[in-house]
PDB file of N, CA and C in Angstrom:
ATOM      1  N   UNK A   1      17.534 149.896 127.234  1.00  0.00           N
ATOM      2  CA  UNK A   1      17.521 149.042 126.049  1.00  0.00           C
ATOM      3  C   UNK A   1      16.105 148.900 125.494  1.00  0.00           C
ATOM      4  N   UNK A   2      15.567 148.689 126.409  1.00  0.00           N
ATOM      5  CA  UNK A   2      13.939 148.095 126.167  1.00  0.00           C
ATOM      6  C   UNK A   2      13.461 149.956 125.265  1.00  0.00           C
ATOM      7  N   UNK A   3      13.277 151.018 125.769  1.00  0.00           N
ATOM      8  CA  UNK A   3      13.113 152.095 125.205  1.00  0.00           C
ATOM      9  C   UNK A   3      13.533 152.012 124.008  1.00  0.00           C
ATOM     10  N   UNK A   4      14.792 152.002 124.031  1.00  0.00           N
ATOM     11  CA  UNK A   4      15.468 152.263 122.814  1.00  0.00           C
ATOM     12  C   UNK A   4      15.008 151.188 121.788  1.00  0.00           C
ATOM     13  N   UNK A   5      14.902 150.171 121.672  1.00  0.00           N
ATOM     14  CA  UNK A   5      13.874 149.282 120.626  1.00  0.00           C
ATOM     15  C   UNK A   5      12.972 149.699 120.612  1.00  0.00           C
ATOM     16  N   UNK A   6      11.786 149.969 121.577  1.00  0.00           N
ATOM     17  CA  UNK A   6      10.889 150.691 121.266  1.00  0.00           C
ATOM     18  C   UNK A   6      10.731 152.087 120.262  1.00  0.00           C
ATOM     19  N   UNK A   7      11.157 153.054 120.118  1.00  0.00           N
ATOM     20  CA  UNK A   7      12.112 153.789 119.785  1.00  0.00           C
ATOM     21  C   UNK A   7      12.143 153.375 118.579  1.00  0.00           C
ATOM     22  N   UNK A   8      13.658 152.705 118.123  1.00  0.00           N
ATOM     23  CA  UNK A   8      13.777 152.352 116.849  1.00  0.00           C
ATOM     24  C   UNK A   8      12.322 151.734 115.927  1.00  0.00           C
ATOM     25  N   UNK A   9      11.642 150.902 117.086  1.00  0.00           N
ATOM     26  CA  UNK A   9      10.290 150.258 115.945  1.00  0.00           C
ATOM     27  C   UNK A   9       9.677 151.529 115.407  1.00  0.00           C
ATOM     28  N   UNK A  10       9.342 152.139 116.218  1.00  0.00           N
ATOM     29  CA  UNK A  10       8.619 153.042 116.118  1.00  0.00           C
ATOM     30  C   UNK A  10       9.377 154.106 114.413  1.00  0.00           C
ATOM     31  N   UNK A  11      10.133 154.230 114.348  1.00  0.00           N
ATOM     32  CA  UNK A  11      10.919 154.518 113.354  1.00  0.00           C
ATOM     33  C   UNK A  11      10.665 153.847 112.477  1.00  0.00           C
ATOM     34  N   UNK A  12      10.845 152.860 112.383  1.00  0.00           N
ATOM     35  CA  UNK A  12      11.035 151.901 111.312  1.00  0.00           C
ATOM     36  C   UNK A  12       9.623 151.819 111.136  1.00  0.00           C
ATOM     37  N   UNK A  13       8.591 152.054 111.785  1.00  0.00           N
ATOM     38  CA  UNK A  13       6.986 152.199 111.310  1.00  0.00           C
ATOM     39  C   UNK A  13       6.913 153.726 110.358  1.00  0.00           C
ATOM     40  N   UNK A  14       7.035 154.294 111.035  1.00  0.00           N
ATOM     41  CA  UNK A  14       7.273 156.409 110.070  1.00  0.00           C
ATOM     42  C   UNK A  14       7.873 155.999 109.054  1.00  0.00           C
ATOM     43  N   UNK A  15       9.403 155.366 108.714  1.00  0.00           N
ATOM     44  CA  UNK A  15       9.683 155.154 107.584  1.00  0.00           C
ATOM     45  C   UNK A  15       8.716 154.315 106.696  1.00  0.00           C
ATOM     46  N   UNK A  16       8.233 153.244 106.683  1.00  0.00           N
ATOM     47  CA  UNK A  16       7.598 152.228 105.698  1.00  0.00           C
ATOM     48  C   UNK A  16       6.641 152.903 105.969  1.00  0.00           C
ATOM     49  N   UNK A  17       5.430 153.581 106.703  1.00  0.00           N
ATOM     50  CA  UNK A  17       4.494 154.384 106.294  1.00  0.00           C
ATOM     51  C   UNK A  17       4.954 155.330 105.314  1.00  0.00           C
ATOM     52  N   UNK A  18       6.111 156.501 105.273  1.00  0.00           N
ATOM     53  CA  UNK A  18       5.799 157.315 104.710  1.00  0.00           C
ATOM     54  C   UNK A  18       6.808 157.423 103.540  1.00  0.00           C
ATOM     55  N   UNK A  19       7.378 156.025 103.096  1.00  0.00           N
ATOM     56  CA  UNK A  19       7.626 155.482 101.771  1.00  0.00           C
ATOM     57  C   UNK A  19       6.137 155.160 101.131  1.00  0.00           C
ATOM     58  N   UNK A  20       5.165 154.718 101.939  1.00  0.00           N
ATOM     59  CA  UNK A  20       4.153 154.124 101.502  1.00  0.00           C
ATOM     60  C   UNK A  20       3.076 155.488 101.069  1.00  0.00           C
ATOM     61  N   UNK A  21       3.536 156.372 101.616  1.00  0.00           N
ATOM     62  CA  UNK A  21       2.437 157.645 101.657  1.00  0.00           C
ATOM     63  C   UNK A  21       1.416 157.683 102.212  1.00  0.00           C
ATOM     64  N   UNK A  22       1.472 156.859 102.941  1.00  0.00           N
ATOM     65  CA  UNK A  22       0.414 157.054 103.865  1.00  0.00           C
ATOM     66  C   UNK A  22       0.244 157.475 105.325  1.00  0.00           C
ATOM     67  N   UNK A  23      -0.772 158.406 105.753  1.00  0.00           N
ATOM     68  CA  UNK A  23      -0.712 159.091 106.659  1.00  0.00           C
ATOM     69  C   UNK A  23      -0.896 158.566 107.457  1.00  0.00           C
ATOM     70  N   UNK A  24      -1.066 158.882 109.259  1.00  0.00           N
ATOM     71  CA  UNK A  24      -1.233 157.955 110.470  1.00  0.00           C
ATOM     72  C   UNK A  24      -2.719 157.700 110.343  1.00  0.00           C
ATOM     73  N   UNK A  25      -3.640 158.789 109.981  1.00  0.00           N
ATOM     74  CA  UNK A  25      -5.075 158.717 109.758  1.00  0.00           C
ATOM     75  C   UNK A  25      -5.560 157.121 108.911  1.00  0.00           C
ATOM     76  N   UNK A  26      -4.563 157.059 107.898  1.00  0.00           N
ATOM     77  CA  UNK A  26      -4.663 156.095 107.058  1.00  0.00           C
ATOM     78  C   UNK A  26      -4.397 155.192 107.712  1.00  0.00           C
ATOM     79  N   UNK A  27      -2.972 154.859 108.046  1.00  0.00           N
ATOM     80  CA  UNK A  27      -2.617 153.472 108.742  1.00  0.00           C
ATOM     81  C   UNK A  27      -3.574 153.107 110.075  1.00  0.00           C
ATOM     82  N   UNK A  28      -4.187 154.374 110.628  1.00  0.00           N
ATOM     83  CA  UNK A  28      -4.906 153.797 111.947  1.00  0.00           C
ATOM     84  C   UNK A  28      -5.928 153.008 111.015  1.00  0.00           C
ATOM     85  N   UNK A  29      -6.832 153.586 110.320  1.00  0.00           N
ATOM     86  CA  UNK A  29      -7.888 152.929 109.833  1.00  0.00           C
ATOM     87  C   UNK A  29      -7.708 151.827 109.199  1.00  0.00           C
ATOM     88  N   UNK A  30      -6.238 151.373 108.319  1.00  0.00           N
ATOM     89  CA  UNK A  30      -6.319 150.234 107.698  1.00  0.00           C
ATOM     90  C   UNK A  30      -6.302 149.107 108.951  1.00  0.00           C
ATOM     91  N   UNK A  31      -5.731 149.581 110.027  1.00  0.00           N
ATOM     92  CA  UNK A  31      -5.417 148.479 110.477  1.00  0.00           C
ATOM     93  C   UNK A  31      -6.609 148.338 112.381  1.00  0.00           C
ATOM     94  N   UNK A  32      -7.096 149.081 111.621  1.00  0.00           N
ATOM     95  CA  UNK A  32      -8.508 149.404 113.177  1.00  0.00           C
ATOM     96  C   UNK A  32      -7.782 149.440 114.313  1.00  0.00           C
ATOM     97  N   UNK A  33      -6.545 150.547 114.625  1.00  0.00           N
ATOM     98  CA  UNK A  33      -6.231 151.145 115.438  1.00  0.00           C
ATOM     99  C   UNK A  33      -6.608 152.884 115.508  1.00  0.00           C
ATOM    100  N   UNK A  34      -6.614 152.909 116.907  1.00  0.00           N
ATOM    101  CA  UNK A  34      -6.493 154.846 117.074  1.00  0.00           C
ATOM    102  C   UNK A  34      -4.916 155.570 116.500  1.00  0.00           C
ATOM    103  N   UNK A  35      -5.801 156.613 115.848  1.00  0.00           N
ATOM    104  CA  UNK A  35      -4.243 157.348 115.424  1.00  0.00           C
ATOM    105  C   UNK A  35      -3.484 157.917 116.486  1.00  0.00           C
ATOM    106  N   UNK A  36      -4.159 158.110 117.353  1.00  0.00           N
ATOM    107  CA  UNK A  36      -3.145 158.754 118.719  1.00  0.00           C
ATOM    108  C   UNK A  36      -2.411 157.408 119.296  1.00  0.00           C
ATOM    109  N   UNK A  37      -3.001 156.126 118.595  1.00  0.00           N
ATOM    110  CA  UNK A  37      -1.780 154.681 118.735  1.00  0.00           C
ATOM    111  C   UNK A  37      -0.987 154.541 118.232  1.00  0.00           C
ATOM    112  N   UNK A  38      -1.063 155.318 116.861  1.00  0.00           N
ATOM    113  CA  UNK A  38      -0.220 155.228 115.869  1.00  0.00           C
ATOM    114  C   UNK A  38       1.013 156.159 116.087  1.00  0.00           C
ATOM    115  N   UNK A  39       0.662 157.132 116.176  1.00  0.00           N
ATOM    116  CA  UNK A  39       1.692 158.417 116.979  1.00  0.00           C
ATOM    117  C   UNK A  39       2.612 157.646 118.439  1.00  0.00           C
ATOM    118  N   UNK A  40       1.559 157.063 119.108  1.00  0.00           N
ATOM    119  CA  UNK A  40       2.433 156.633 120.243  1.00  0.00           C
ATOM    120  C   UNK A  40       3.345 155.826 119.939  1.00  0.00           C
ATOM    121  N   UNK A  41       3.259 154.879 118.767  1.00  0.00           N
ATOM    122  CA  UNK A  41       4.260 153.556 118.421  1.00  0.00           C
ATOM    123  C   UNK A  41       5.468 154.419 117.955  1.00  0.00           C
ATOM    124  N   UNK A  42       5.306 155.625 116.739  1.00  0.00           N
ATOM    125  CA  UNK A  42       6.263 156.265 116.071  1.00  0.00           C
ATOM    126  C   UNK A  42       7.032 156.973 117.049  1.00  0.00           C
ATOM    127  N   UNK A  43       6.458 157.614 118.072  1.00  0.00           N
ATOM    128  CA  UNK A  43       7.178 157.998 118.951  1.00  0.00           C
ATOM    129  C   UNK A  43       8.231 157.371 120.089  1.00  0.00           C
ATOM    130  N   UNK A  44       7.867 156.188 120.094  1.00  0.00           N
ATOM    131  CA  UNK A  44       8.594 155.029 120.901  1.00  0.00           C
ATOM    132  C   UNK A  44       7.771 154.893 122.386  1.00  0.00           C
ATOM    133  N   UNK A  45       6.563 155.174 122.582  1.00  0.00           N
ATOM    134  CA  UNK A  45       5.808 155.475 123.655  1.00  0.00           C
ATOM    135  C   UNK A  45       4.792 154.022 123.794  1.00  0.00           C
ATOM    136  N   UNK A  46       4.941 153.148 122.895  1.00  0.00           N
ATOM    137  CA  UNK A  46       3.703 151.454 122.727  1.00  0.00           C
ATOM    138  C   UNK A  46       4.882 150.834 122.441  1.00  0.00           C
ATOM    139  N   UNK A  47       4.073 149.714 123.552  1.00  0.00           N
ATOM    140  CA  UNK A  47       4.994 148.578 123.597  1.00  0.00           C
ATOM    141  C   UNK A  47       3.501 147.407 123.302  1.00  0.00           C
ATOM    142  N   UNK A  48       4.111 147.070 121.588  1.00  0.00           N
ATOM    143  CA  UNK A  48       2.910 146.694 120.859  1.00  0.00           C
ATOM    144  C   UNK A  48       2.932 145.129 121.367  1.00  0.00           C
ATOM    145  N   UNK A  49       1.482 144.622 120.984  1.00  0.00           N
ATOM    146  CA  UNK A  49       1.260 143.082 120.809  1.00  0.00           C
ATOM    147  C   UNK A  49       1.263 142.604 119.558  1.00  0.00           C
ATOM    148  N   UNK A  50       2.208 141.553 119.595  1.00  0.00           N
ATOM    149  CA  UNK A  50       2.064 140.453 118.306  1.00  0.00           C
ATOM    150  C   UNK A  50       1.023 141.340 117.649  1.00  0.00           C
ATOM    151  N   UNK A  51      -0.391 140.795 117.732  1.00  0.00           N
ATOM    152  CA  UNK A  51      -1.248 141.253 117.057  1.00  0.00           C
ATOM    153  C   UNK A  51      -1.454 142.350 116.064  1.00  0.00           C
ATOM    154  N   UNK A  52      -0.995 143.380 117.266  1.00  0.00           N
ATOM    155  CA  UNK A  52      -1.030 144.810 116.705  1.00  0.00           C
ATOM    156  C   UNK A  52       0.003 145.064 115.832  1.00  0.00           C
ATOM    157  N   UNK A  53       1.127 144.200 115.945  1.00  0.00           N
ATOM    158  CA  UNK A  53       2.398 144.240 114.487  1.00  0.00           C
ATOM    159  C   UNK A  53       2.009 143.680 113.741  1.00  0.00           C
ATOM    160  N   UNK A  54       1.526 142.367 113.598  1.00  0.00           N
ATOM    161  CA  UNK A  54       1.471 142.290 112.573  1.00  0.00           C
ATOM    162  C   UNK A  54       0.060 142.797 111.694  1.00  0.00           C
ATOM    163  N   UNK A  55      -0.949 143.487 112.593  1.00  0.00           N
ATOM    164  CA  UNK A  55      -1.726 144.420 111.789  1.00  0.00           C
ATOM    165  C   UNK A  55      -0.971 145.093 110.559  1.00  0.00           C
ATOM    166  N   UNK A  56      -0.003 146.055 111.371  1.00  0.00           N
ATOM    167  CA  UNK A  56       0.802 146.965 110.741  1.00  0.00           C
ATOM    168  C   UNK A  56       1.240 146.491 109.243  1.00  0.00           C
ATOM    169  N   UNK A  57       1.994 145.609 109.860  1.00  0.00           N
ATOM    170  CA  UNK A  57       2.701 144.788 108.874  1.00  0.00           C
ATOM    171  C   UNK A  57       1.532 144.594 107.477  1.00  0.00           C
ATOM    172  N   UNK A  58       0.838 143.788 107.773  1.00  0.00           N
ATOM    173  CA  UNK A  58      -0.107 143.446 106.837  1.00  0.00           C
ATOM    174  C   UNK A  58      -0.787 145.283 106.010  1.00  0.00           C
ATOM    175  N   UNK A  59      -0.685 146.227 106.772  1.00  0.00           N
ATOM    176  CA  UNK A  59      -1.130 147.488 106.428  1.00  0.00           C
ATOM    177  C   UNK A  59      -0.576 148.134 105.339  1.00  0.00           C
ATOM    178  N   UNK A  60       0.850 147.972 105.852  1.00  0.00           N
ATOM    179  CA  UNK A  60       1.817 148.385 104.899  1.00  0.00           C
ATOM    180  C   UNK A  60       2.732 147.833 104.437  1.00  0.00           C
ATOM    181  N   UNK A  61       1.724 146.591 103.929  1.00  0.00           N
ATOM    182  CA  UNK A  61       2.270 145.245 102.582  1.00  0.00           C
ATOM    183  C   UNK A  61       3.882 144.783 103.054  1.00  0.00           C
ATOM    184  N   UNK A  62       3.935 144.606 103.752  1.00  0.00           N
ATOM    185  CA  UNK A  62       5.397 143.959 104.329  1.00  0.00           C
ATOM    186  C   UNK A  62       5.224 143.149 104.941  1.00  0.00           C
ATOM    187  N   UNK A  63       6.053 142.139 105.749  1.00  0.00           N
ATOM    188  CA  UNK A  63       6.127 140.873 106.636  1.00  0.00           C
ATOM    189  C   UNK A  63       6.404 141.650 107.486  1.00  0.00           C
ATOM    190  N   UNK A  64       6.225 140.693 108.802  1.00  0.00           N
ATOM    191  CA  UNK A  64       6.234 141.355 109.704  1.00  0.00           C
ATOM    192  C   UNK A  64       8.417 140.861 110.004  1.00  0.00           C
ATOM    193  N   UNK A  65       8.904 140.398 109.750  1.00  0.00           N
ATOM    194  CA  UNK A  65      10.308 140.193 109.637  1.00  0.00           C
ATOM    195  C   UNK A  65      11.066 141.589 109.119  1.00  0.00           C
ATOM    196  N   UNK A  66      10.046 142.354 107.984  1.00  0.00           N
ATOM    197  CA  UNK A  66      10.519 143.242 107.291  1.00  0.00           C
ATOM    198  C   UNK A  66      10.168 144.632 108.345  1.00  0.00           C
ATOM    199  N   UNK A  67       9.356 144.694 109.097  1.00  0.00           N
ATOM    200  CA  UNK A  67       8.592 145.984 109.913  1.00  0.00           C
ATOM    201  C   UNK A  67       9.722 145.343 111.037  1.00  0.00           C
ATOM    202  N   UNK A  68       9.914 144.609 111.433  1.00  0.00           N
ATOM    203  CA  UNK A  68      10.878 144.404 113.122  1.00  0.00           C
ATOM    204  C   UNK A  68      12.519 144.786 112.539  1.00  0.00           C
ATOM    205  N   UNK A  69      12.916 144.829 111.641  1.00  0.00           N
ATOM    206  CA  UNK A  69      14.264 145.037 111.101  1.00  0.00           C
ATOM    207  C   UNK A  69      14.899 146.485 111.105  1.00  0.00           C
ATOM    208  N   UNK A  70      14.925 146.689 112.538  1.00  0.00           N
ATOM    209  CA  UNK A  70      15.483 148.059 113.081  1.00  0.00           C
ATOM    210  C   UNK A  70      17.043 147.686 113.252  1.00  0.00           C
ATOM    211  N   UNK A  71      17.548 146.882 112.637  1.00  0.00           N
ATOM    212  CA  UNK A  71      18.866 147.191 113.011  1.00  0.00           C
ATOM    213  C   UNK A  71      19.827 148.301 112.422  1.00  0.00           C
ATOM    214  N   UNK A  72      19.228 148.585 110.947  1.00  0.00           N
ATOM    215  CA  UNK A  72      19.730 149.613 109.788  1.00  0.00           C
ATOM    216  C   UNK A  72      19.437 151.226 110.361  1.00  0.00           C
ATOM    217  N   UNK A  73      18.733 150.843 111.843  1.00  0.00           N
ATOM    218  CA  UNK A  73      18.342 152.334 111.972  1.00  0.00           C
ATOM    219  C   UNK A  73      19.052 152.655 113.463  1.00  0.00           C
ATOM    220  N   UNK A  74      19.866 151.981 114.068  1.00  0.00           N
ATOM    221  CA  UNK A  74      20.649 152.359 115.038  1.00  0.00           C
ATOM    222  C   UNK A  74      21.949 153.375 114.697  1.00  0.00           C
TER     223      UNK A  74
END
């Protein structure tokens, strides 16, 4: 279970990045993470902190309510 959310976030990050057009290069830097962090989240491989979501979130202009809403992607 725990994977598999992981997993889906990670999805649901690739999608709203790359509606947004922006690359992992990009999102690492907006949000002062490593892009090989960024890859690990999309891949389902980080099991993120508060913090680090709602970086994201704030990165790619969404709430963070709107970035956790993996249910549309099961």
């Amino acid at each position: 279970m725990r994977q598999d959310s992981l997993l889906l976030f990670g999805l649901r990050v690739r999608e709203l990045r790359s509606e947004k057009g922006i690359s992992q290069e990009e999102l690492a830097a907006l949000t002062e993470l490593d892009r090989t962090y960024i890859s690990g989240i999309e891949r389902g491989k980080r099991n993120l902190s508060l913090k680090n979501i709602l970086k994201i979130a704030s990165a790619l202009n969404v709430t963070a309510s709107q970035l956790l809403d993996i249910e549309g992607l099961t």
